[in-house]
Protein backbone atom coordinates (compact mmCIF):
# COMPACT_ATOMS: atom_id res chain seq x y z
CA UNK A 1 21.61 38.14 -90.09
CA UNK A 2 21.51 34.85 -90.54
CA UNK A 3 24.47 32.98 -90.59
CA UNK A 4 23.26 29.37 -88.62
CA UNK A 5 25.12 26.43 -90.83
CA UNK A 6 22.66 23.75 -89.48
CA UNK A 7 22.14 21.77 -86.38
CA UNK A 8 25.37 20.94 -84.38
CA UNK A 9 25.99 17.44 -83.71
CA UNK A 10 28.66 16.45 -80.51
CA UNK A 11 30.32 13.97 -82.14
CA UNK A 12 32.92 14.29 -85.23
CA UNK A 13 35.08 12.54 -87.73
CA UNK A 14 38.43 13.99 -86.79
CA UNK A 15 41.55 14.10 -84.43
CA UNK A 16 40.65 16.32 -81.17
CA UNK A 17 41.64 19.21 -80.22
CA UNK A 18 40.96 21.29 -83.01
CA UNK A 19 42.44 24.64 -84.32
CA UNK A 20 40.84 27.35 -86.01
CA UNK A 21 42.28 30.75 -86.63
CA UNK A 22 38.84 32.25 -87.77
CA UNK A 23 35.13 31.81 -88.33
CA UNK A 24 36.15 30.43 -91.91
CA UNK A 25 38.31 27.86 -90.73
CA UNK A 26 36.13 26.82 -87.89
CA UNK A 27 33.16 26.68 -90.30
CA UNK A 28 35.19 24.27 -93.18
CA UNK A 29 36.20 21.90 -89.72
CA UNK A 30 32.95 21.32 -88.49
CA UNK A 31 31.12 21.04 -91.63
CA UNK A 32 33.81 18.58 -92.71
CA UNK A 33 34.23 16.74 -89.40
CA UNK A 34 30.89 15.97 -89.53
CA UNK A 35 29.44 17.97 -87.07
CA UNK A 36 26.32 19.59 -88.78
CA UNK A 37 22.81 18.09 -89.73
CA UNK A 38 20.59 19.83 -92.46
CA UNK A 39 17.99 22.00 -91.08
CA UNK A 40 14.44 21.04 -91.37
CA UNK A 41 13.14 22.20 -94.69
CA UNK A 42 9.40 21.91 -93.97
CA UNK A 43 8.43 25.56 -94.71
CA UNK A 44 6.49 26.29 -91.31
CA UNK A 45 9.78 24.57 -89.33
CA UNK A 46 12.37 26.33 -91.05
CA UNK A 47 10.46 29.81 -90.47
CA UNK A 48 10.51 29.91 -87.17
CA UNK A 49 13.98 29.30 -87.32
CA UNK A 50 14.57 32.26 -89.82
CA UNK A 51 12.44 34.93 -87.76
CA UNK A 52 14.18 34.04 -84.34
CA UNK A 53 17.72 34.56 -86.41
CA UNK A 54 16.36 37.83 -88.14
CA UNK A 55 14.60 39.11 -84.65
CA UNK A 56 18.12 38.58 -83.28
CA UNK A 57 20.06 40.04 -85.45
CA UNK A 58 18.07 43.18 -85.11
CA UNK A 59 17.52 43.32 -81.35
CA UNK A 60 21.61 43.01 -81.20
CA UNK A 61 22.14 45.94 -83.69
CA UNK A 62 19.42 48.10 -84.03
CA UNK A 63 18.96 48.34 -80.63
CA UNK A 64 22.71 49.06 -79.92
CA UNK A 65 23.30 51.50 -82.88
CA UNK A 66 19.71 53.71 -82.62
CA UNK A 67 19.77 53.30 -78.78
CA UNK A 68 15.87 52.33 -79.43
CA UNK A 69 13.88 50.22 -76.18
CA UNK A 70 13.10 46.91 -77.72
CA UNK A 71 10.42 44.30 -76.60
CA UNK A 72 10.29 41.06 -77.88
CA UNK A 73 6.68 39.41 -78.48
CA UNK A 74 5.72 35.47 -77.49
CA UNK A 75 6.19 33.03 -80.21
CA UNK A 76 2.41 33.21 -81.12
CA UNK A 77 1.44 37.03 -79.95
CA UNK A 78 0.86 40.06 -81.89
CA UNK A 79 3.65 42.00 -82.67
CA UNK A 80 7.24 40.18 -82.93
CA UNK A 81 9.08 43.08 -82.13
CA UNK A 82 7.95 46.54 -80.89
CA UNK A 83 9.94 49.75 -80.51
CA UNK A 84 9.71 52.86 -78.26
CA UNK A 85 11.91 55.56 -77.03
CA UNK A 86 12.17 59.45 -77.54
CA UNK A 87 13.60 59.76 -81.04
CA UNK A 88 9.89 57.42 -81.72
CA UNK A 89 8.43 60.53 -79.43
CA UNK A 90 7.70 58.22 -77.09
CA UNK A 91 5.36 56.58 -79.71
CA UNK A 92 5.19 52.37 -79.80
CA UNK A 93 5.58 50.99 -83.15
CA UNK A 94 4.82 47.15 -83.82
CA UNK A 95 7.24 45.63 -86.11
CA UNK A 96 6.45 41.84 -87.37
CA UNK A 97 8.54 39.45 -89.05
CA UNK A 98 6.89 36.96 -92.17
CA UNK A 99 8.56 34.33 -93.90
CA UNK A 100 7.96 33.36 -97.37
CA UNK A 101 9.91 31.03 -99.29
CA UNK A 102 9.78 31.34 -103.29
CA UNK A 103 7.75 29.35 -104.72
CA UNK A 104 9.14 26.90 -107.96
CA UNK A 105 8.01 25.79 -111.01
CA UNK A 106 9.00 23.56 -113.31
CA UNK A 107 10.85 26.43 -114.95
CA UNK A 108 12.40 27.54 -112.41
CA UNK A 109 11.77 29.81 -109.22
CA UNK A 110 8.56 31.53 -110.02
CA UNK A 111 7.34 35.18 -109.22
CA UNK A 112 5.13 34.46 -106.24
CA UNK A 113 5.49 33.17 -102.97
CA UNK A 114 5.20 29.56 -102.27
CA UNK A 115 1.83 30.30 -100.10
CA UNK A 116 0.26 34.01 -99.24
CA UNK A 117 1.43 35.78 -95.93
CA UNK A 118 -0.79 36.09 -93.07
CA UNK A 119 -0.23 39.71 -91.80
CA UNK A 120 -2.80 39.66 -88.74
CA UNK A 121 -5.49 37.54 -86.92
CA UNK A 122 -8.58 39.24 -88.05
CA UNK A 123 -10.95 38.01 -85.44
CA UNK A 124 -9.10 39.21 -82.22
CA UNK A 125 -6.77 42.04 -82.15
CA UNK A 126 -7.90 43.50 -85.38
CA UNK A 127 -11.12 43.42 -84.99
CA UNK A 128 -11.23 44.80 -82.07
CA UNK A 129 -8.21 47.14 -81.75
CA UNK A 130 -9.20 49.06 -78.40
CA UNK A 131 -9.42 45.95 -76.41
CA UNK A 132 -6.02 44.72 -74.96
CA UNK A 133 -5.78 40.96 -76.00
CA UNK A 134 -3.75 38.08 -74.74
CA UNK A 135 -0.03 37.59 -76.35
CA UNK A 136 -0.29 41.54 -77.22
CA UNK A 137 1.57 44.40 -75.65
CA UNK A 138 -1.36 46.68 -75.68
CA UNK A 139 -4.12 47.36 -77.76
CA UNK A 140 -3.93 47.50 -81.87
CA UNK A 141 -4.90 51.13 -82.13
CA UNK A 142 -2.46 52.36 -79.46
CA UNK A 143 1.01 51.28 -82.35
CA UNK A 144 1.57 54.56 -83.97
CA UNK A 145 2.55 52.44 -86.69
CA UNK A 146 2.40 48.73 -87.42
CA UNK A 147 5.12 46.98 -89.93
CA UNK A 148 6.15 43.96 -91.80
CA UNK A 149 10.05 42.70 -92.08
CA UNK A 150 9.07 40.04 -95.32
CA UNK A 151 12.38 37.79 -95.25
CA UNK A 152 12.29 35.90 -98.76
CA UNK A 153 14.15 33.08 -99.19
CA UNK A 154 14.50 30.32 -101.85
CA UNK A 155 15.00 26.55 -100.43
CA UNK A 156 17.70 24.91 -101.72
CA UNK A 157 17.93 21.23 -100.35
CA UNK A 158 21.47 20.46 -100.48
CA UNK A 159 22.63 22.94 -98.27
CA UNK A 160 22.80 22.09 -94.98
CA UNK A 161 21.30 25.93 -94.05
CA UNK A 162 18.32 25.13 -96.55
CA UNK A 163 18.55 28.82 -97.54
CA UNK A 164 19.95 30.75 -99.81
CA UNK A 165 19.15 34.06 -101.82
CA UNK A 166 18.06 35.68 -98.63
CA UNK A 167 15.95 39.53 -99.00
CA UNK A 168 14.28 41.53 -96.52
CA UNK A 169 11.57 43.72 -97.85
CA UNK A 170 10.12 46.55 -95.03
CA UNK A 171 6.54 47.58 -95.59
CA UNK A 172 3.75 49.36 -93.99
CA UNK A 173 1.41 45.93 -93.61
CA UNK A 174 -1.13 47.63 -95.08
CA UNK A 175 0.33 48.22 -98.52
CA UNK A 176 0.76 44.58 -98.55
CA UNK A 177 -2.51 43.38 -98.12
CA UNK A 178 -4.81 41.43 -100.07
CA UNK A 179 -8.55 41.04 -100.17
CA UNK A 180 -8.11 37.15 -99.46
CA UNK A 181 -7.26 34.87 -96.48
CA UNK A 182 -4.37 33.22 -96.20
CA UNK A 183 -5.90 30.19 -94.83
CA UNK A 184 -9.31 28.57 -96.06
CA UNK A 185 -9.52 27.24 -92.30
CA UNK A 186 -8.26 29.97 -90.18
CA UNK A 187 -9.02 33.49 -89.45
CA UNK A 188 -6.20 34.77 -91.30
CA UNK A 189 -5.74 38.32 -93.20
CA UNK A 190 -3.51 37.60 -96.05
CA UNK A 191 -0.61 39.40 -98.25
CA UNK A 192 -0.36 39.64 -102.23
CA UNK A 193 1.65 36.62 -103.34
CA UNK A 194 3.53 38.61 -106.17
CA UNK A 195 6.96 39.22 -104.78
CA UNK A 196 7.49 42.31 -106.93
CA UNK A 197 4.14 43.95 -105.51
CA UNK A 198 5.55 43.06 -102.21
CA UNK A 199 8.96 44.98 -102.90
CA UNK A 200 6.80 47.95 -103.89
CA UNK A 201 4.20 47.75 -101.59
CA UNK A 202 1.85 47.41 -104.25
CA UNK A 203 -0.93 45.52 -102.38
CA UNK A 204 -4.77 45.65 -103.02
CA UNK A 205 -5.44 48.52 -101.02
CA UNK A 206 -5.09 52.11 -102.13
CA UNK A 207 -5.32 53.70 -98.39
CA UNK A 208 -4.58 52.01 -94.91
CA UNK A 209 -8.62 53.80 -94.37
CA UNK A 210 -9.69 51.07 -97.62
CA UNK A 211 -7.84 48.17 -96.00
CA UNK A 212 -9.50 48.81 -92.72
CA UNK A 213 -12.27 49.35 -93.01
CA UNK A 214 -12.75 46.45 -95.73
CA UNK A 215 -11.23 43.77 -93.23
CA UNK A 216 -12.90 44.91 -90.42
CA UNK A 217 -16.13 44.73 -92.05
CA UNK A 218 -15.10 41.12 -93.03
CA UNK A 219 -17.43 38.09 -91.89
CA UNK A 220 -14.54 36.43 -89.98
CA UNK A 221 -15.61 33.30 -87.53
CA UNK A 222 -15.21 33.87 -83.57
CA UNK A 223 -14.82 30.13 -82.15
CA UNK A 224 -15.57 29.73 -78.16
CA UNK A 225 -12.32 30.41 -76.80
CA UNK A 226 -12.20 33.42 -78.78
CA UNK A 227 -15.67 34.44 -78.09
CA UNK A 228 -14.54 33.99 -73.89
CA UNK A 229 -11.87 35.99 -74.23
CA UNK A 230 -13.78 38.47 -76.17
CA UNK A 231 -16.45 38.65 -73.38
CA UNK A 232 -13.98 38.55 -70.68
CA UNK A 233 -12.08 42.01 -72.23
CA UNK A 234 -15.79 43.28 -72.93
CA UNK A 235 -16.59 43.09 -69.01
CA UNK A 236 -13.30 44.13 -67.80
CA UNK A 237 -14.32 47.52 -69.98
């Protein structure tokens, strides 16, 4: 799922050619020849990098073993992943991957995430869920169902892979909501930061009708872009 070592370098510190019987071996030769650089460990940097590895790792073997139709999103559209085929009765189902690292304290690695998780942009899409909006598949309201792969990591800085302690958690994005932002600048719907009310799906919302129709109601800005794409969907209606 994710198995990258770092970022290959050409050159090496060893006799050519090389031999390697296994993944093992080839993994202790490169890493000892030189070859590999440290990932970035600047949280936003190193998350891309984890959701392309976890999006691949389940468009190679989900898709193969469920015989599911897969379609991957743009790197800044609504959702990463979506599914479809008749065992989903026909149904499309948006599937989105977050990152979070752990977040540490003096005492250690603490409870919470290092920052909260922003689940959806709550000034396009969401807000207006029967329009079909740029970098989407389709409308909001036409998913059947809309989830969240949470991939947890902790950093660890002298590894050249920056992660370790890797855990997926699989929620309905709903029961993972909060009533805050994630960002104080940006129109942003944002997760609970407690990793065990993530596990559990223990958000702030008691029914996806609660979460709704409390973030739809919110006072979020619409900037002038947004507001010309807004009118441009409005008209082609």
């Amino acid at each position: 799922m994710f198995d990258l070592l770092g970022v290959y370098r050409k050159d090496g510190e060893h006799e050519w050619p090389i031999t390697a019987n296994n993944a093992d071996e080839l993994e202790a030769i490169v890493l000892g020849g030189g070859h590999i650089l440290p990932l970035p460990k600047e949280s936003a940097s190193l998350a891309n990098v984890l959701e392309v590895s976890v999006a691949d790792h389940i468009a190679e073997h989900v898709v193969a073993t469920t015989g599911l139709e897969l379609m991957r999103g743009t790197e800044r559209g609504y959702p990463d992943l979506e599914f479809t085929g008749s065992s989903l009765n026909d149904e499309f189902h948006a599937v989105d991957i977050k990152v979070a690292r752990r977040k540490r304290t003096k005492k250690g690695v603490s409870k919470n995430t290092e920052s909260r998780i922003t689940l959806y942009t709550g000034n396009t899409y969401f807000r207006y869920p029967t329009l079909h909006w740029p970098g989407t598949f389709r409308p909001f309201a036409d998913c059947a169902s809309h989830l969240d792969i949470v991939v947890l990591y902790t950093l660890n800085e002298e590894s050249p892979s920056r992660v370790e302690d890797l855990e997926l958690i699989v929620q309905p994005a709903w029961k993972i909501a909060s009533k805050q932002r994630s960002s104080t600048t940006r129109e942003y719907i944002g997760a609970v930061v407690d990793i065990e009310d993530l596990r559990a799906g223990r958000g702030e919302f008691a029914t996806p009708e609660e979460f709704y129709a409390f973030w739809r109601k919110f006072p979020f800005k619409i900037g002038r872009v947004v507001q010309q794409q807004l009118d441009k969907l409005l008209t082609k209606g």
